[in-house]
N, C-alpha and C. Protein backbone atom coordinates (compact mmCIF):
# COMPACT_ATOMS: atom_id res chain seq x y z
N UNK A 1 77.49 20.07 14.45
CA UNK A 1 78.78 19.92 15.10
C UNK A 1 78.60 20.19 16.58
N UNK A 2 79.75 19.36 17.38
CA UNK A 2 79.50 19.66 18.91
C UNK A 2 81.08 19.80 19.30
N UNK A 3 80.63 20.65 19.99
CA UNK A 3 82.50 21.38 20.79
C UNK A 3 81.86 20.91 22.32
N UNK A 4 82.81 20.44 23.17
CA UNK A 4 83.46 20.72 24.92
C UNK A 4 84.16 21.69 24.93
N UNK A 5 84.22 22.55 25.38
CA UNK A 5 85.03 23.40 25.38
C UNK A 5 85.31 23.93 26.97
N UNK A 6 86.48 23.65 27.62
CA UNK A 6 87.26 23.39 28.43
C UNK A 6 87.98 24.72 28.92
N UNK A 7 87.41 25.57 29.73
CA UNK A 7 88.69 27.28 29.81
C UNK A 7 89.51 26.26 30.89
N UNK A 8 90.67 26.34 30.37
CA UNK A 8 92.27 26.05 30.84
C UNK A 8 93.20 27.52 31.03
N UNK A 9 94.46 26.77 32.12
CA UNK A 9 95.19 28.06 31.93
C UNK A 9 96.45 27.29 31.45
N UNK A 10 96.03 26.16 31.38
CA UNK A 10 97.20 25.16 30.20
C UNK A 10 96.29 24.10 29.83
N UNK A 11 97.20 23.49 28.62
CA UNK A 11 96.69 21.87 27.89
C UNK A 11 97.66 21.93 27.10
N UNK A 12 98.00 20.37 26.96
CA UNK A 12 98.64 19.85 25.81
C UNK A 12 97.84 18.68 25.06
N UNK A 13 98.91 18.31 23.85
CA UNK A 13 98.33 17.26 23.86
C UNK A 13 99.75 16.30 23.22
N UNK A 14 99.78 15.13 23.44
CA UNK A 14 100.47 14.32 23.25
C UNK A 14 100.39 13.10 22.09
N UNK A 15 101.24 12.75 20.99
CA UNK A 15 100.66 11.31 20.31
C UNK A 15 102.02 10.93 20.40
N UNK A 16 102.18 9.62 20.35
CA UNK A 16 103.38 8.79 20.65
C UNK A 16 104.39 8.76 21.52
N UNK A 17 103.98 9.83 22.64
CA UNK A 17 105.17 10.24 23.44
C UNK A 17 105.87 11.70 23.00
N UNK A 18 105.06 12.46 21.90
CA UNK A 18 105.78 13.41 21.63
C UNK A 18 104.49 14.67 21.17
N UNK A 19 104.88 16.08 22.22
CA UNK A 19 103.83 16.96 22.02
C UNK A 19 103.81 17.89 21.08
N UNK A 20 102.49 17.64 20.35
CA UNK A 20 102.15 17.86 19.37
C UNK A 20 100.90 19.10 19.23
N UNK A 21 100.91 19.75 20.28
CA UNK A 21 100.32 20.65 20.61
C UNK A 21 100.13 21.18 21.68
N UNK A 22 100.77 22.64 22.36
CA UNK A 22 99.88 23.24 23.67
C UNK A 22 99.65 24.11 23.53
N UNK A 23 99.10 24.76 24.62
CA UNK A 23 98.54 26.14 24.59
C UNK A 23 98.74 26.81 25.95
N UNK A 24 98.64 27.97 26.33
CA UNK A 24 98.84 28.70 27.73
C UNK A 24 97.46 29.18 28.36
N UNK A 25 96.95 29.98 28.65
CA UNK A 25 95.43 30.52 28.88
C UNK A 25 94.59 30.58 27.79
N UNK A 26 93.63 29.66 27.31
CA UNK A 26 92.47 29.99 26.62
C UNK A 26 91.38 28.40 26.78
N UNK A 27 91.03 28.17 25.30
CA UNK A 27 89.95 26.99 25.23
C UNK A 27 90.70 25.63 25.16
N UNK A 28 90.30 24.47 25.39
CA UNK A 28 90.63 23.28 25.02
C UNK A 28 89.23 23.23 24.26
N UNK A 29 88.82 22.69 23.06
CA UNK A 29 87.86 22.64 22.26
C UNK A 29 88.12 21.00 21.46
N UNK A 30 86.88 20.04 22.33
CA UNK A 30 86.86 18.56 21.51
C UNK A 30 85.70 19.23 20.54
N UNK A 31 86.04 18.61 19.23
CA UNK A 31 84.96 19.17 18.35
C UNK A 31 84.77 17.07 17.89
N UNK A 32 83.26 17.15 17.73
CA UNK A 32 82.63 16.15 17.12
C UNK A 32 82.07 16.72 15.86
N UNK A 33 81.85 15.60 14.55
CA UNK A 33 80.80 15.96 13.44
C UNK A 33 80.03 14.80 13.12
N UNK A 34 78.76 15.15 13.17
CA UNK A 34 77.88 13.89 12.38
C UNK A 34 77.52 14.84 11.01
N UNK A 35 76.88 13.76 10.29
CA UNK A 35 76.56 13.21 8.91
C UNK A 35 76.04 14.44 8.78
N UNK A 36 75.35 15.64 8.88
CA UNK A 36 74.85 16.59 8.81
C UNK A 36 75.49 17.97 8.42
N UNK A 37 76.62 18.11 9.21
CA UNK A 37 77.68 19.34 9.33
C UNK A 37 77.86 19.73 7.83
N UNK A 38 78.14 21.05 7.50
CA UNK A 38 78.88 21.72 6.56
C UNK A 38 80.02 22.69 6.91
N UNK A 39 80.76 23.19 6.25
CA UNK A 39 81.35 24.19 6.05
C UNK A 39 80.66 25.60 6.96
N UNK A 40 79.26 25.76 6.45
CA UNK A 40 78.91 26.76 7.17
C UNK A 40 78.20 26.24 8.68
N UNK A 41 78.35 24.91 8.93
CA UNK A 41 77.86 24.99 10.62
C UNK A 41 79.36 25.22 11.30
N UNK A 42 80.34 24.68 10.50
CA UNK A 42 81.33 25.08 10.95
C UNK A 42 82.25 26.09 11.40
N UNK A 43 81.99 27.27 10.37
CA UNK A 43 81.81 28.90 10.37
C UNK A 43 81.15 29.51 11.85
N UNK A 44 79.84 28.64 11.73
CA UNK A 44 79.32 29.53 12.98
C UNK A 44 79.44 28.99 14.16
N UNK A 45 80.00 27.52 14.52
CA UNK A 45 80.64 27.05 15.44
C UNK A 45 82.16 27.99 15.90
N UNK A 46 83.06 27.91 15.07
CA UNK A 46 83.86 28.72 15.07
C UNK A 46 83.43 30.09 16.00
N UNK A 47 82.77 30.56 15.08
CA UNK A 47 82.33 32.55 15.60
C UNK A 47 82.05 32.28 17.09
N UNK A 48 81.35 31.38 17.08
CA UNK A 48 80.77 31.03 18.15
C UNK A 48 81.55 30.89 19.44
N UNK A 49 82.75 29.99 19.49
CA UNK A 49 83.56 29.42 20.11
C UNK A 49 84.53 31.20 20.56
N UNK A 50 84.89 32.07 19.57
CA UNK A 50 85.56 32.92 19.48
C UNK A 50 84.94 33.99 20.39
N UNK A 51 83.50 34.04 20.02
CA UNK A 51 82.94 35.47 20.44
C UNK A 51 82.28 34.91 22.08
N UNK A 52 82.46 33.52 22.40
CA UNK A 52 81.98 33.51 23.68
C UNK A 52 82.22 33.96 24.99
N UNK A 53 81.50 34.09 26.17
CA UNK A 53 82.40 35.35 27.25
C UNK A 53 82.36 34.54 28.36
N UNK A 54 83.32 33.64 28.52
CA UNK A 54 83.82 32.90 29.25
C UNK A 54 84.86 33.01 30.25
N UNK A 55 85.53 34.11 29.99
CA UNK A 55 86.47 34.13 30.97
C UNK A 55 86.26 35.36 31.85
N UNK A 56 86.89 35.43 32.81
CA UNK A 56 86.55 36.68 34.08
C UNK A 56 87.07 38.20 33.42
N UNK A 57 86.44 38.86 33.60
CA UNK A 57 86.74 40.47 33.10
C UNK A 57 87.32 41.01 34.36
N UNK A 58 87.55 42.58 34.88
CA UNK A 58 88.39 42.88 35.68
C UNK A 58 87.40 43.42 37.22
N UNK A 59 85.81 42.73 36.51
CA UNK A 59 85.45 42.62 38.40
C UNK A 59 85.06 41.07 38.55
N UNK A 60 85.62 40.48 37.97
CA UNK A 60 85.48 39.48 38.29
C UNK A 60 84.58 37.75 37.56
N UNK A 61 83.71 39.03 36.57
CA UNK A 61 82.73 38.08 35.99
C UNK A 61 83.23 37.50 34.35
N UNK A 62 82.08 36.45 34.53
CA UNK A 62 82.23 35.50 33.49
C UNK A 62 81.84 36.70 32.16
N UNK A 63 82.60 37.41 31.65
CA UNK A 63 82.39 38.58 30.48
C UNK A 63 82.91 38.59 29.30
N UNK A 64 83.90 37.86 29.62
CA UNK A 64 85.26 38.57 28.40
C UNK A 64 85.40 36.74 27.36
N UNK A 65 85.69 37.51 26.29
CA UNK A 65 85.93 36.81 25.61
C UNK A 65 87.35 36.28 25.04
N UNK A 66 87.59 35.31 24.11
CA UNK A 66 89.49 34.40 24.29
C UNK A 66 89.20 35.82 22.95
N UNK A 67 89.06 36.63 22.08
CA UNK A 67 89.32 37.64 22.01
C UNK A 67 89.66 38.88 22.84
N UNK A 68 89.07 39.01 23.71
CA UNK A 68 89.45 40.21 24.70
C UNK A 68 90.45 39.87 25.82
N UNK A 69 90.69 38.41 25.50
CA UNK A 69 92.01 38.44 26.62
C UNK A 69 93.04 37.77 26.19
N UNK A 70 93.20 37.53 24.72
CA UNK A 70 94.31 37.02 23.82
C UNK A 70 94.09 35.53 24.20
N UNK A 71 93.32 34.75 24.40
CA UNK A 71 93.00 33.40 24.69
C UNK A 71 93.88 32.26 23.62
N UNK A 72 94.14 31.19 23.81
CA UNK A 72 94.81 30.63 22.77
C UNK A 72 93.78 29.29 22.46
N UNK A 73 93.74 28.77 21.67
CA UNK A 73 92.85 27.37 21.42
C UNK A 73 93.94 25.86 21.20
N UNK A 74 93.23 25.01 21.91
CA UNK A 74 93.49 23.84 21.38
C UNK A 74 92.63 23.07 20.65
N UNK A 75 93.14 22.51 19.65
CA UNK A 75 91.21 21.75 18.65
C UNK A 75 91.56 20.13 18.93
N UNK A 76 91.12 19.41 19.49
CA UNK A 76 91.15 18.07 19.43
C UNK A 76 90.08 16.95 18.83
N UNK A 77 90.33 16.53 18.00
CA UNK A 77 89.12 16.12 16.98
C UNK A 77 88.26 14.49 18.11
N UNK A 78 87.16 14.36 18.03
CA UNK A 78 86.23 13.88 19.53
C UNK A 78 85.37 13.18 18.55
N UNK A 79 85.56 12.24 17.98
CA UNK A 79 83.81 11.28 17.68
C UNK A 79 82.98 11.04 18.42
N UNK A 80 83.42 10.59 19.39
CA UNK A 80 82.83 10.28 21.03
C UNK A 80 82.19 11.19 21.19
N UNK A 81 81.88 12.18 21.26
CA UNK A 81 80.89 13.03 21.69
C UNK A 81 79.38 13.06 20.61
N UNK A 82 79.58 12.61 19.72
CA UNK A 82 77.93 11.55 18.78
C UNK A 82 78.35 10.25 19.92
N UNK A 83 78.70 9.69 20.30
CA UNK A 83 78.30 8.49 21.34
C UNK A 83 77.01 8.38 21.43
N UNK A 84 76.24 7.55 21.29
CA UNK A 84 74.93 7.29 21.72
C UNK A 84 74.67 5.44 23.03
N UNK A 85 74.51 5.76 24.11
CA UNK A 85 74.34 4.91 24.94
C UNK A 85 72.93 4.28 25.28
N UNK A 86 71.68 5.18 24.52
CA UNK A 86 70.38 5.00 24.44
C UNK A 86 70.13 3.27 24.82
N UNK A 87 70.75 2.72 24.26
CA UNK A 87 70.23 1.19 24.46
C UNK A 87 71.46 0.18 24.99
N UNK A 88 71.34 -0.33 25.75
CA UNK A 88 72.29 -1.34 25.94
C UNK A 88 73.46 -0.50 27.05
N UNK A 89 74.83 -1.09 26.90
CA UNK A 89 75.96 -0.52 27.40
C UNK A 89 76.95 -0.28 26.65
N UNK A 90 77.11 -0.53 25.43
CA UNK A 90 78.06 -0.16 24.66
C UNK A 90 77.66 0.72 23.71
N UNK A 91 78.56 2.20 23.43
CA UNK A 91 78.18 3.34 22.27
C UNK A 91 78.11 2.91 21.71
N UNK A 92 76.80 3.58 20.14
CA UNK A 92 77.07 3.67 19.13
C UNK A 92 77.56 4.80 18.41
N UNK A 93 78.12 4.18 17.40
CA UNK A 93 78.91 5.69 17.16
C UNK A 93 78.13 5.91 15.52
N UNK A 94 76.64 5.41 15.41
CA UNK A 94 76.33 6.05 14.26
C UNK A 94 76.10 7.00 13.93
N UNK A 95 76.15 8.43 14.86
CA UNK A 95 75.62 9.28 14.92
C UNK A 95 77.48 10.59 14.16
N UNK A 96 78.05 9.68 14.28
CA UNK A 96 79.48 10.00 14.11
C UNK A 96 79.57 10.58 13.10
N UNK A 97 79.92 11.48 12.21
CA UNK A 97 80.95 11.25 10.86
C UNK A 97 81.61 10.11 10.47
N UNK A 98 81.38 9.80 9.31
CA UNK A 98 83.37 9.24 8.63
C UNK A 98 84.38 10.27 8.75
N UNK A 99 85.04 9.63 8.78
CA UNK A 99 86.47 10.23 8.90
C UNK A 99 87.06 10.92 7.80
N UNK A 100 86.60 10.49 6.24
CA UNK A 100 86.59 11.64 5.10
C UNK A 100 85.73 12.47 4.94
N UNK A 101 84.82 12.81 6.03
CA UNK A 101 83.52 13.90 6.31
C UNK A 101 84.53 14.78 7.42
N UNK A 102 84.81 14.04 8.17
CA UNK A 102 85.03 14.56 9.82
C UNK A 102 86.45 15.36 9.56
N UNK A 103 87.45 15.05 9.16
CA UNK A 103 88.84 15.21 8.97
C UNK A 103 88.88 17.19 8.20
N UNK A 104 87.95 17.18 6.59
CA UNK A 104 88.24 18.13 6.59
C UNK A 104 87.24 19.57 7.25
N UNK A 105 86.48 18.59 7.97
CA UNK A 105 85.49 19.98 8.65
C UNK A 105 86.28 20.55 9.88
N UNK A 106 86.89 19.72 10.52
CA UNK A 106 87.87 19.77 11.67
C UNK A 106 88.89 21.00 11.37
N UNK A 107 89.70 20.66 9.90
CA UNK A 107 90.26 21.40 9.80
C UNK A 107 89.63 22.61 9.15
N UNK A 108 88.61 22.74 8.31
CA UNK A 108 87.93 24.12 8.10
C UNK A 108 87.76 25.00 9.41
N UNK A 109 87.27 24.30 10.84
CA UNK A 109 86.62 25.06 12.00
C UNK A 109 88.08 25.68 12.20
N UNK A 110 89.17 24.89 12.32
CA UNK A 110 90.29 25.42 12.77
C UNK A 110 90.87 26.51 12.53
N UNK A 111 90.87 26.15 10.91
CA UNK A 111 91.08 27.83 10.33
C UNK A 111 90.31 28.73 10.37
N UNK A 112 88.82 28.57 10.57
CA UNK A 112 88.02 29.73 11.30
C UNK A 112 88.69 30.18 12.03
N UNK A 113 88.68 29.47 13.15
CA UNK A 113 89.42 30.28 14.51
C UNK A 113 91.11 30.45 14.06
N UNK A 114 91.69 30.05 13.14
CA UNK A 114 93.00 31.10 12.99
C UNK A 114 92.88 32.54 12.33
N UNK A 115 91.64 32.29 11.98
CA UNK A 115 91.18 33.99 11.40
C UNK A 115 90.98 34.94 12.30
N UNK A 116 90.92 34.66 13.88
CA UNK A 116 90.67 35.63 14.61
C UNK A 116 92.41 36.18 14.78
N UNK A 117 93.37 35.77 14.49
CA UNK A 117 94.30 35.96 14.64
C UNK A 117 94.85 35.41 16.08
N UNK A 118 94.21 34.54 16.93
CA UNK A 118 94.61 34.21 17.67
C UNK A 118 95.56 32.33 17.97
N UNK A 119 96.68 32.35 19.01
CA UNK A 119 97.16 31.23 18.57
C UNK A 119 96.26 29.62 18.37
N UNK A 120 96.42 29.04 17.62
CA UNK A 120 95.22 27.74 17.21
C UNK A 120 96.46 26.70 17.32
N UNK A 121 96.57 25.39 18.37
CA UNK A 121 97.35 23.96 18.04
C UNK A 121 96.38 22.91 17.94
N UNK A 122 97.04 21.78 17.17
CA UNK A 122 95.76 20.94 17.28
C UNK A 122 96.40 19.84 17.70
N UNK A 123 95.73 18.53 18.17
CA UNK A 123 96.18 16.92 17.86
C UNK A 123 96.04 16.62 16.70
N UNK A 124 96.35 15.33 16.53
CA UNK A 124 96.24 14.50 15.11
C UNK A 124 95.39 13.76 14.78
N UNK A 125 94.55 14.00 13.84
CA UNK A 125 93.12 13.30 13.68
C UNK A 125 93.75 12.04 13.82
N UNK A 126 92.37 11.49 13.74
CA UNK A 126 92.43 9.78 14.23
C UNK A 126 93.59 9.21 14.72
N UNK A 127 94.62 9.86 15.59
CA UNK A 127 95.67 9.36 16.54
C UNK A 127 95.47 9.13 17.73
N UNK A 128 95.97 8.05 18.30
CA UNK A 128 95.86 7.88 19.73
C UNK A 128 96.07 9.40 20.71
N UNK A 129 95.60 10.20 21.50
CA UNK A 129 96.49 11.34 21.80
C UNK A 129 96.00 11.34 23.39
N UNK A 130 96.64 11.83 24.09
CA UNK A 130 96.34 11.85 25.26
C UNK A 130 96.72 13.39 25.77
N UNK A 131 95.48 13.65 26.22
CA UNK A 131 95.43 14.97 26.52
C UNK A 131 95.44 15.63 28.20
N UNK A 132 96.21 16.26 28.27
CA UNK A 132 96.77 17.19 29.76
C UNK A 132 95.82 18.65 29.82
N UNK A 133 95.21 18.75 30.95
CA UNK A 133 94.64 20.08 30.80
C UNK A 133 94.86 20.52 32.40
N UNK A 134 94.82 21.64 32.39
CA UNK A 134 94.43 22.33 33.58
C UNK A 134 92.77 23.14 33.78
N UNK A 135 92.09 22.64 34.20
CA UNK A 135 90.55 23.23 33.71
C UNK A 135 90.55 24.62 34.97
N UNK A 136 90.46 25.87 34.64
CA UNK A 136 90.46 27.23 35.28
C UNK A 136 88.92 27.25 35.18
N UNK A 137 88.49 26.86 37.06
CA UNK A 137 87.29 27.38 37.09
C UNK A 137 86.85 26.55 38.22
N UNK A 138 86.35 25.12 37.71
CA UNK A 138 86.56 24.62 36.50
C UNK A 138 85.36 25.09 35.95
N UNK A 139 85.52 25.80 34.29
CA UNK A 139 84.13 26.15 33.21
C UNK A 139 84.30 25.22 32.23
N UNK A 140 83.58 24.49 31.89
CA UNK A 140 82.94 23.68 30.80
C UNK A 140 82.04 23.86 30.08
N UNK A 141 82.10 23.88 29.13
CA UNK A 141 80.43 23.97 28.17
C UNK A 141 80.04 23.33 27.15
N UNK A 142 79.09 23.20 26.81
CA UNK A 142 78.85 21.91 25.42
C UNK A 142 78.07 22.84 24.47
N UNK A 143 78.45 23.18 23.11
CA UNK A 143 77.97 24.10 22.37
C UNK A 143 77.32 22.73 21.26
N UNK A 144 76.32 23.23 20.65
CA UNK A 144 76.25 22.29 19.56
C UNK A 144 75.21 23.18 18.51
N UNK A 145 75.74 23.21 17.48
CA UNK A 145 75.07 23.97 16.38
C UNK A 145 74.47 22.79 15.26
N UNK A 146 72.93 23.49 14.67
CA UNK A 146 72.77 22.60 13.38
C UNK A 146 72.87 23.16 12.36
């Protein structure tokens, strides 16, 4: 599995004209899955995403974690990120999940991270969604577990 994970001090996200998810200070998190993922890469993606120290502590540094500062998550489900451009100009997306692979790992990671007790919104799998962020930093990172 592969997360972007985005520190915002907002994001939404939008499908049809109507929002269907935001959040205030924490992660925006695109999660991808190829053919490989389980339940437990998902687990430790999760921990992972939770226990990371991404945000500024009180001198200033990159320390603290969306646990230690009540962080909130957004999960937006990302095929595109298996994209493969290796040849030619147009992706392939074999590296992707199906969508009856991808759909319930998405939502397993999610409920990982509602176990920290912290707030979790998501978009709508395979929906058009268009997403609003404010990137605080800007910090970005690309996690990817096997």
């Amino acid at each position: 599995m592969r997360a972007l994970i985005q520190r915002v001090s907002q994001a939404s996200v939008e499908v049809s004209g109507t929002t269907v998810g935001s959040i205030s200070k924490g992660l925006l998190i695109f999660v991808g899955v190829t053919h490989s993922d389980t339940e437990v890469i998902a687990e430790k993606l999760a921990k992972k995403v939770i226990s990371i120290r991404i945000f500024e502590d009180s001198s200033g540094q990159m320390n603290a974690s969306s646990e230690e500062v009540g962080g909130e998550f957004l999960v937006i489900s990302q095929f595109t990120l298996y994209g493969n451009i290796d040849r030619g100009r147009r992706p392939s997306w074999t590296a992707a999940a199906r969508p009856e692979q991808a759909e319930p790992l998405i939502a397993f990671f999610t409920r990982c991270l509602e176990s920290s007790g912290l707030k979790v919104e998501t978009g709508i799998f395979q929906s058009d969604m268009d997403v609003q962020l404010i990137n605080e930093g800007p910090a970005t990172l690309m996690i990817e577990i096997d």
